[in-house]
N, C-alpha and C. Protein backbone atom coordinates (compact mmCIF):
# COMPACT_ATOMS: atom_id res chain seq x y z
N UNK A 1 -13.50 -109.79 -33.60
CA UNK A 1 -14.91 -110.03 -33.68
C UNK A 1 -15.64 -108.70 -33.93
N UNK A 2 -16.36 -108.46 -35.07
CA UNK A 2 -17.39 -107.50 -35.80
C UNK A 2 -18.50 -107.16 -33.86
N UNK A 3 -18.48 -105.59 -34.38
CA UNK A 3 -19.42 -104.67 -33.02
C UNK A 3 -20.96 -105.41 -33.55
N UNK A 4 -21.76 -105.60 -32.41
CA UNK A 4 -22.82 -105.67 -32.66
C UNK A 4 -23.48 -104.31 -33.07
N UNK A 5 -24.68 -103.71 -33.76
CA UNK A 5 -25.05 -102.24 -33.62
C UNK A 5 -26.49 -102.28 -32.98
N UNK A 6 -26.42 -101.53 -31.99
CA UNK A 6 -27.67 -102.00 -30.74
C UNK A 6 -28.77 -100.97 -30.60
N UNK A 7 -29.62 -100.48 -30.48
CA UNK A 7 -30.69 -99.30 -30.96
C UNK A 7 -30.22 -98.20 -30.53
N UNK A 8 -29.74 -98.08 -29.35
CA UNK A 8 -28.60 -96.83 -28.78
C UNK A 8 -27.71 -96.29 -29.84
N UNK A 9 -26.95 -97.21 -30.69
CA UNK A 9 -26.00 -96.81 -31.79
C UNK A 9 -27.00 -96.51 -32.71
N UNK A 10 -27.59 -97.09 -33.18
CA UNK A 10 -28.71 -96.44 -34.23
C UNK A 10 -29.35 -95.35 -33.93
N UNK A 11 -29.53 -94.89 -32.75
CA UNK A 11 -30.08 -93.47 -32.60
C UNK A 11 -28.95 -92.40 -33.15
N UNK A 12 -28.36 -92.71 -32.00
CA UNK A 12 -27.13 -91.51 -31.72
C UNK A 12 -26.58 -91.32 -33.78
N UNK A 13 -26.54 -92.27 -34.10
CA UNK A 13 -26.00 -92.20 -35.75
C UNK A 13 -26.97 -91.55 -36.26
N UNK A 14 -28.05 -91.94 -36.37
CA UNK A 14 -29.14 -90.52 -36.92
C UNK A 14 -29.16 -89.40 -36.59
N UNK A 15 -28.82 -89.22 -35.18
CA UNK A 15 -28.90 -87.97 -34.59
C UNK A 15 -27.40 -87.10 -35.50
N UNK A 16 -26.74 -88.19 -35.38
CA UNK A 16 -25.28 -87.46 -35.96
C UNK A 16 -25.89 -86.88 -37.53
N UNK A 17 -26.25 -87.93 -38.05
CA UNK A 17 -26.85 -87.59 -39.57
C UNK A 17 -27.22 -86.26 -39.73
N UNK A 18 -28.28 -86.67 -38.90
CA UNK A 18 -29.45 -85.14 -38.92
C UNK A 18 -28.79 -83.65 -38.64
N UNK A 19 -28.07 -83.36 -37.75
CA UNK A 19 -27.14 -82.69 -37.41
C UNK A 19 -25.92 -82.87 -37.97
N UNK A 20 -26.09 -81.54 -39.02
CA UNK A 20 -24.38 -81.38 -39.86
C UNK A 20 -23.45 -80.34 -39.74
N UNK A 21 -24.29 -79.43 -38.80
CA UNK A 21 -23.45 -77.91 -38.15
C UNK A 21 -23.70 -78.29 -36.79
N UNK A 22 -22.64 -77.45 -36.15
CA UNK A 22 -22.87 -77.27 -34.78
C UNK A 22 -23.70 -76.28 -34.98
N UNK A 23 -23.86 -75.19 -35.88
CA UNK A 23 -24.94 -74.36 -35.47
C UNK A 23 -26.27 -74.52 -35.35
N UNK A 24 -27.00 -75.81 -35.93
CA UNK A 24 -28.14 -76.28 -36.23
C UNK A 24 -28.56 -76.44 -35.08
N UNK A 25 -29.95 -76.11 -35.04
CA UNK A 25 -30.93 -76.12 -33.59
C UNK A 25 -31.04 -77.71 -32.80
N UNK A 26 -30.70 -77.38 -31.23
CA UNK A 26 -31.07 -78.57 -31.04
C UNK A 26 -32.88 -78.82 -30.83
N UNK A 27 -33.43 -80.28 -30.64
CA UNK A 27 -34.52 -80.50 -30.26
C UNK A 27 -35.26 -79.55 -29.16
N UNK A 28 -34.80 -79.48 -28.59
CA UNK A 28 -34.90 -78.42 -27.01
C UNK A 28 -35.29 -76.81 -28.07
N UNK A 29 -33.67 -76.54 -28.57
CA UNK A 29 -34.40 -75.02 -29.06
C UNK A 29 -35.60 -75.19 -30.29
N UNK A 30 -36.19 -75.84 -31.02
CA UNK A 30 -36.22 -76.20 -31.97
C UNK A 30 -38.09 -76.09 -31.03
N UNK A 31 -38.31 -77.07 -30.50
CA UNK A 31 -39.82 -76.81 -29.72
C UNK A 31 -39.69 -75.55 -28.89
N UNK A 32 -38.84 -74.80 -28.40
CA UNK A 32 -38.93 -73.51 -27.82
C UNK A 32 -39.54 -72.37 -28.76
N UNK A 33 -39.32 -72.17 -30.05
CA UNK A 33 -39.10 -71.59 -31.07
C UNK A 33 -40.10 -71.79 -31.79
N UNK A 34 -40.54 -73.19 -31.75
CA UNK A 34 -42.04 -73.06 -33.07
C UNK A 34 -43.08 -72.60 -32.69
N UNK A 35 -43.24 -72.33 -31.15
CA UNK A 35 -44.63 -71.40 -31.11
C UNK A 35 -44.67 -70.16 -32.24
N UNK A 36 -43.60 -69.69 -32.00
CA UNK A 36 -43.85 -68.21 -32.02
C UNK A 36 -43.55 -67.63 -33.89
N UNK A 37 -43.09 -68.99 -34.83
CA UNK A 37 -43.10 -68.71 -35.87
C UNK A 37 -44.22 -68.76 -36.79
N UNK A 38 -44.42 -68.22 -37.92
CA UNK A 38 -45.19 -68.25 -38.75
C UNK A 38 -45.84 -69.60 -38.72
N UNK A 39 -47.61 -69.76 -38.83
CA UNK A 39 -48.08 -70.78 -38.95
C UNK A 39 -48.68 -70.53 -40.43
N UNK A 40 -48.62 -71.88 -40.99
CA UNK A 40 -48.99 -72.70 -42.45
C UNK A 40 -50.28 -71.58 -42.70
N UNK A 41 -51.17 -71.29 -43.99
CA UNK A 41 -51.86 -70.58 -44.39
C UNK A 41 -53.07 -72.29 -43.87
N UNK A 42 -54.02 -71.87 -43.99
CA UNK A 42 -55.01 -72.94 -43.58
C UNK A 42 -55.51 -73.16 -45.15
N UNK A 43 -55.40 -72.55 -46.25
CA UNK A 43 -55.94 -72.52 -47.22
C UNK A 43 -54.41 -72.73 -48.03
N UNK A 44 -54.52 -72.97 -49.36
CA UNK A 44 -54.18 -72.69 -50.77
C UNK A 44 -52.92 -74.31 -50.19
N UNK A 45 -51.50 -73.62 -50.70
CA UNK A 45 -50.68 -74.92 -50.98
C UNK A 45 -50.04 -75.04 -49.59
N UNK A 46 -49.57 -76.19 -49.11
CA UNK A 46 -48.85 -76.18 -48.09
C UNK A 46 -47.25 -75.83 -48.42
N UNK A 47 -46.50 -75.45 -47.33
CA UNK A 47 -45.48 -74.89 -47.72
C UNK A 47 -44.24 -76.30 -48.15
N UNK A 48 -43.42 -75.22 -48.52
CA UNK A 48 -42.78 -76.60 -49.13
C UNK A 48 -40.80 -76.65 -48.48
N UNK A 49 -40.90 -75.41 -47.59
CA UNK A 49 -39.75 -75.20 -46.76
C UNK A 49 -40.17 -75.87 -45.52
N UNK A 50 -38.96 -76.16 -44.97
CA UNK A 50 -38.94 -76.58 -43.34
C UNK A 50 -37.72 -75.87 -42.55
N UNK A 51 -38.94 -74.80 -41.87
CA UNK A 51 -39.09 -73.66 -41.32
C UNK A 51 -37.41 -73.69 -40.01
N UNK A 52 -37.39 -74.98 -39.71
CA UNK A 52 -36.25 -75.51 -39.04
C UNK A 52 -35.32 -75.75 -39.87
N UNK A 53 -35.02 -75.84 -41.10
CA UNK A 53 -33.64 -76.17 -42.29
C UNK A 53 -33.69 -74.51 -42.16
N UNK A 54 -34.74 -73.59 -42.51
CA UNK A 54 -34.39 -71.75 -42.30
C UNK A 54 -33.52 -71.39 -41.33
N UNK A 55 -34.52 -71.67 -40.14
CA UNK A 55 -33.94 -71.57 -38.91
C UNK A 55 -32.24 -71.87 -38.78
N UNK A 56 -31.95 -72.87 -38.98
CA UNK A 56 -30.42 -73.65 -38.89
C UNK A 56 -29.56 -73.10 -40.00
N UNK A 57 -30.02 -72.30 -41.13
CA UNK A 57 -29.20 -72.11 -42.03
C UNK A 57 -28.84 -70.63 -41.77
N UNK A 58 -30.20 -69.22 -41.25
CA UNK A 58 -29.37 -68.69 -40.64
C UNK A 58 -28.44 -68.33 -39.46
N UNK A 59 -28.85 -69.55 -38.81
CA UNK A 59 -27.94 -69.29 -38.06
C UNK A 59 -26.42 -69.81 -38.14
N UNK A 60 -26.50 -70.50 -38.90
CA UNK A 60 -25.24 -70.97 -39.90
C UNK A 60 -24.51 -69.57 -40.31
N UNK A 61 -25.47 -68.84 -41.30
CA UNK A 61 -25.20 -67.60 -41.85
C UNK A 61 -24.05 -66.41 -40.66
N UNK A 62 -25.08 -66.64 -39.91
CA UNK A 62 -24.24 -65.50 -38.64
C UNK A 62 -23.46 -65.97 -38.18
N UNK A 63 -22.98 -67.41 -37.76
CA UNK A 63 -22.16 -67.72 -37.06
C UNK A 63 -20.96 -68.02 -38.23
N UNK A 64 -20.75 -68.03 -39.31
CA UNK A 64 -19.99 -68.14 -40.00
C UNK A 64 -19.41 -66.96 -41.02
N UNK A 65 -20.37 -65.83 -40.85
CA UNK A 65 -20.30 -64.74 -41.38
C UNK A 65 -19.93 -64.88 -43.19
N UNK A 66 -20.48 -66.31 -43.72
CA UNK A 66 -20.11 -66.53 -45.29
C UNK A 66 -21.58 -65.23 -45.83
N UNK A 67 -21.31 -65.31 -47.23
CA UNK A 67 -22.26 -64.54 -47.64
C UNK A 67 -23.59 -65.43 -48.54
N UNK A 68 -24.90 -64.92 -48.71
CA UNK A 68 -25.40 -65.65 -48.84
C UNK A 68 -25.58 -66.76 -49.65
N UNK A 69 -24.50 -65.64 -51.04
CA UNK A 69 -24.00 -67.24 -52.30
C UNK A 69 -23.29 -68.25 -51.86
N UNK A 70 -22.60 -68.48 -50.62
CA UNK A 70 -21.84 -69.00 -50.20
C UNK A 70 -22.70 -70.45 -49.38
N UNK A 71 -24.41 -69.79 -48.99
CA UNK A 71 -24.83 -70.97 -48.31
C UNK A 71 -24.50 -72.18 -48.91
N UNK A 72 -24.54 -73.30 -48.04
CA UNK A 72 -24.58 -74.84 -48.18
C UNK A 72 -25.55 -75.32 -49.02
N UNK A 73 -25.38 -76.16 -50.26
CA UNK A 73 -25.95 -76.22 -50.99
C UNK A 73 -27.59 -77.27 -49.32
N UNK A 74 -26.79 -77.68 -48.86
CA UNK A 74 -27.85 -78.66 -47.80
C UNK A 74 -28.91 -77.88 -47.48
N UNK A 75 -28.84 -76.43 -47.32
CA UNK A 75 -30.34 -75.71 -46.80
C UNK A 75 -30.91 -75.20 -47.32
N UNK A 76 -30.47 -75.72 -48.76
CA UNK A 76 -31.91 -75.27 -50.09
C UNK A 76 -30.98 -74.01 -50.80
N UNK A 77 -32.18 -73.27 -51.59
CA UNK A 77 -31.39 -72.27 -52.23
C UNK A 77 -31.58 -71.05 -51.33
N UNK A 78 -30.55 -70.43 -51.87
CA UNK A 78 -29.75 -69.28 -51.19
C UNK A 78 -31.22 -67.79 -51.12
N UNK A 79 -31.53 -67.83 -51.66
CA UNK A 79 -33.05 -67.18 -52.15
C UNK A 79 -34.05 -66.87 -51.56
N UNK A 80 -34.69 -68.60 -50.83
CA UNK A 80 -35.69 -69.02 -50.53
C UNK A 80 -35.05 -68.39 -48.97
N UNK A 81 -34.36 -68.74 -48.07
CA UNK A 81 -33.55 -68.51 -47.07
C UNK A 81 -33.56 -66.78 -46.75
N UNK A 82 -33.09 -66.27 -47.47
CA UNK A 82 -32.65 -64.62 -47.68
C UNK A 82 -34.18 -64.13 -47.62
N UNK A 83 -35.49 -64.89 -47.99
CA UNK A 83 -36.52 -64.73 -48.57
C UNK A 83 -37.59 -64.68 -46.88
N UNK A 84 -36.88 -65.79 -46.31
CA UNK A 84 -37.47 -65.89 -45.10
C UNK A 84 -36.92 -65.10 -43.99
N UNK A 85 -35.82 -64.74 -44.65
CA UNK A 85 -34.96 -63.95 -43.29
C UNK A 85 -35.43 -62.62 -43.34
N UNK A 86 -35.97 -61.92 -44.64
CA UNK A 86 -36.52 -60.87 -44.88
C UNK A 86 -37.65 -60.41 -44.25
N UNK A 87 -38.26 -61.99 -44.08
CA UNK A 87 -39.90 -61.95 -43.22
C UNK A 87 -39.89 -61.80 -41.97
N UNK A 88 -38.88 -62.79 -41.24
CA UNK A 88 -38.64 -62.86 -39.99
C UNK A 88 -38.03 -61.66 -39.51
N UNK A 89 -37.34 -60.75 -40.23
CA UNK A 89 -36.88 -59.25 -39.70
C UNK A 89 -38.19 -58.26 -39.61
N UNK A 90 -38.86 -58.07 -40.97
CA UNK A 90 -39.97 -57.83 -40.55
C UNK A 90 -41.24 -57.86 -39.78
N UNK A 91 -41.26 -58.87 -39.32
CA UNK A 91 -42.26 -60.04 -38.40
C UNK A 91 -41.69 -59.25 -36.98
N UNK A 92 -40.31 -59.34 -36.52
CA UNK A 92 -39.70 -59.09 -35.19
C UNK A 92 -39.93 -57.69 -35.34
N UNK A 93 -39.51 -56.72 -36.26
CA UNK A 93 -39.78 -54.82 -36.02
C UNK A 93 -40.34 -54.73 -36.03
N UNK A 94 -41.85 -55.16 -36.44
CA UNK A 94 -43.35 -54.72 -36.10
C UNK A 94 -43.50 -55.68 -34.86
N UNK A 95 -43.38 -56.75 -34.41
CA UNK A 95 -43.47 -57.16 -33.02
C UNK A 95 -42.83 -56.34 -31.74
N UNK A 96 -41.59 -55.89 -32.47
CA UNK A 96 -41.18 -54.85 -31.40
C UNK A 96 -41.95 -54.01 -30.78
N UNK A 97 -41.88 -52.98 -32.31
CA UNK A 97 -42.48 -51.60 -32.05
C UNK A 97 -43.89 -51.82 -31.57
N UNK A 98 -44.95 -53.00 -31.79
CA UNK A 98 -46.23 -53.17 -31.02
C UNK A 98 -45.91 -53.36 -29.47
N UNK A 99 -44.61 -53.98 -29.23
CA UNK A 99 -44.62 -53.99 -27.52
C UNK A 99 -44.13 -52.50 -26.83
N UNK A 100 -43.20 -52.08 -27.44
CA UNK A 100 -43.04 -50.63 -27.09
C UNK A 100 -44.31 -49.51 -26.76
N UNK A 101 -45.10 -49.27 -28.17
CA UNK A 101 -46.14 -48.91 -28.32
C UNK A 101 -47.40 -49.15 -27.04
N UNK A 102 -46.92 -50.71 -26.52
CA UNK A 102 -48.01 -51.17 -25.74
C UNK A 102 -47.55 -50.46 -23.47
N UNK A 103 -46.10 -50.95 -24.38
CA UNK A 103 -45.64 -50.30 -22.89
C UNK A 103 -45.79 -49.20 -22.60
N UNK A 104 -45.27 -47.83 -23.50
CA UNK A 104 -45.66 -46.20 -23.59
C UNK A 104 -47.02 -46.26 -23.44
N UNK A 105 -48.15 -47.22 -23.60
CA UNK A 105 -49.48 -46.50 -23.79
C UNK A 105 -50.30 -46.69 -21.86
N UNK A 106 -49.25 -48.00 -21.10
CA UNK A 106 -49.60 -48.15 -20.12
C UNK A 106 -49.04 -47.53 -18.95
């Protein structure tokens, strides 16, 4: 006799979907994390990345140590990724050096 599929199985199967690395953020880190990233320009085009496929791909990147031609075709192009990781390094060394700066000055 054929499984019934009951909304419990229909979750958990999306969830599987959605999640294709173990390295990919869970829900939990995923709202921990969006405070503190870049917010949308209020003006001109909206963006057209999702800032969480970045997120999950480098950390894909590090935990797999492939190189960046090597990304998964699944988290976009290799480019756009390398493009954001460039920002987010920058974004964190000037966040640094402003807390340093702030601590030495107190």
């Amino acid at each position: 006799m054929g499984r019934m599929w009951t909304k419990d199985h229909r979750e958990r199967q999306k969830a599987f979907e959605r999640r294709r690395y173990p390295t990919d953020l869970t829900d939990e880190e995923w709202e921990r994390v969006r405070p503190i990233l870049p917010q949308p320009a209020r003006r001109g085009h909206k963006p057209k990345v999702n800032l969480r496929e970045i997120l999950n791909a480098m950390r894909y990147l590090a935990r797999t140590d492939c190189g960046w031609r090597m990304l998964p075709h699944e988290f976009g192009p290799w480019q756009t990724v390398y493009w954001w990781f460039r920002r987010f390094v920058r974004r964190l060394l000037f966040q640094t050096l402003h807390d340093v700066a702030l601590m030495l000055d107190r």
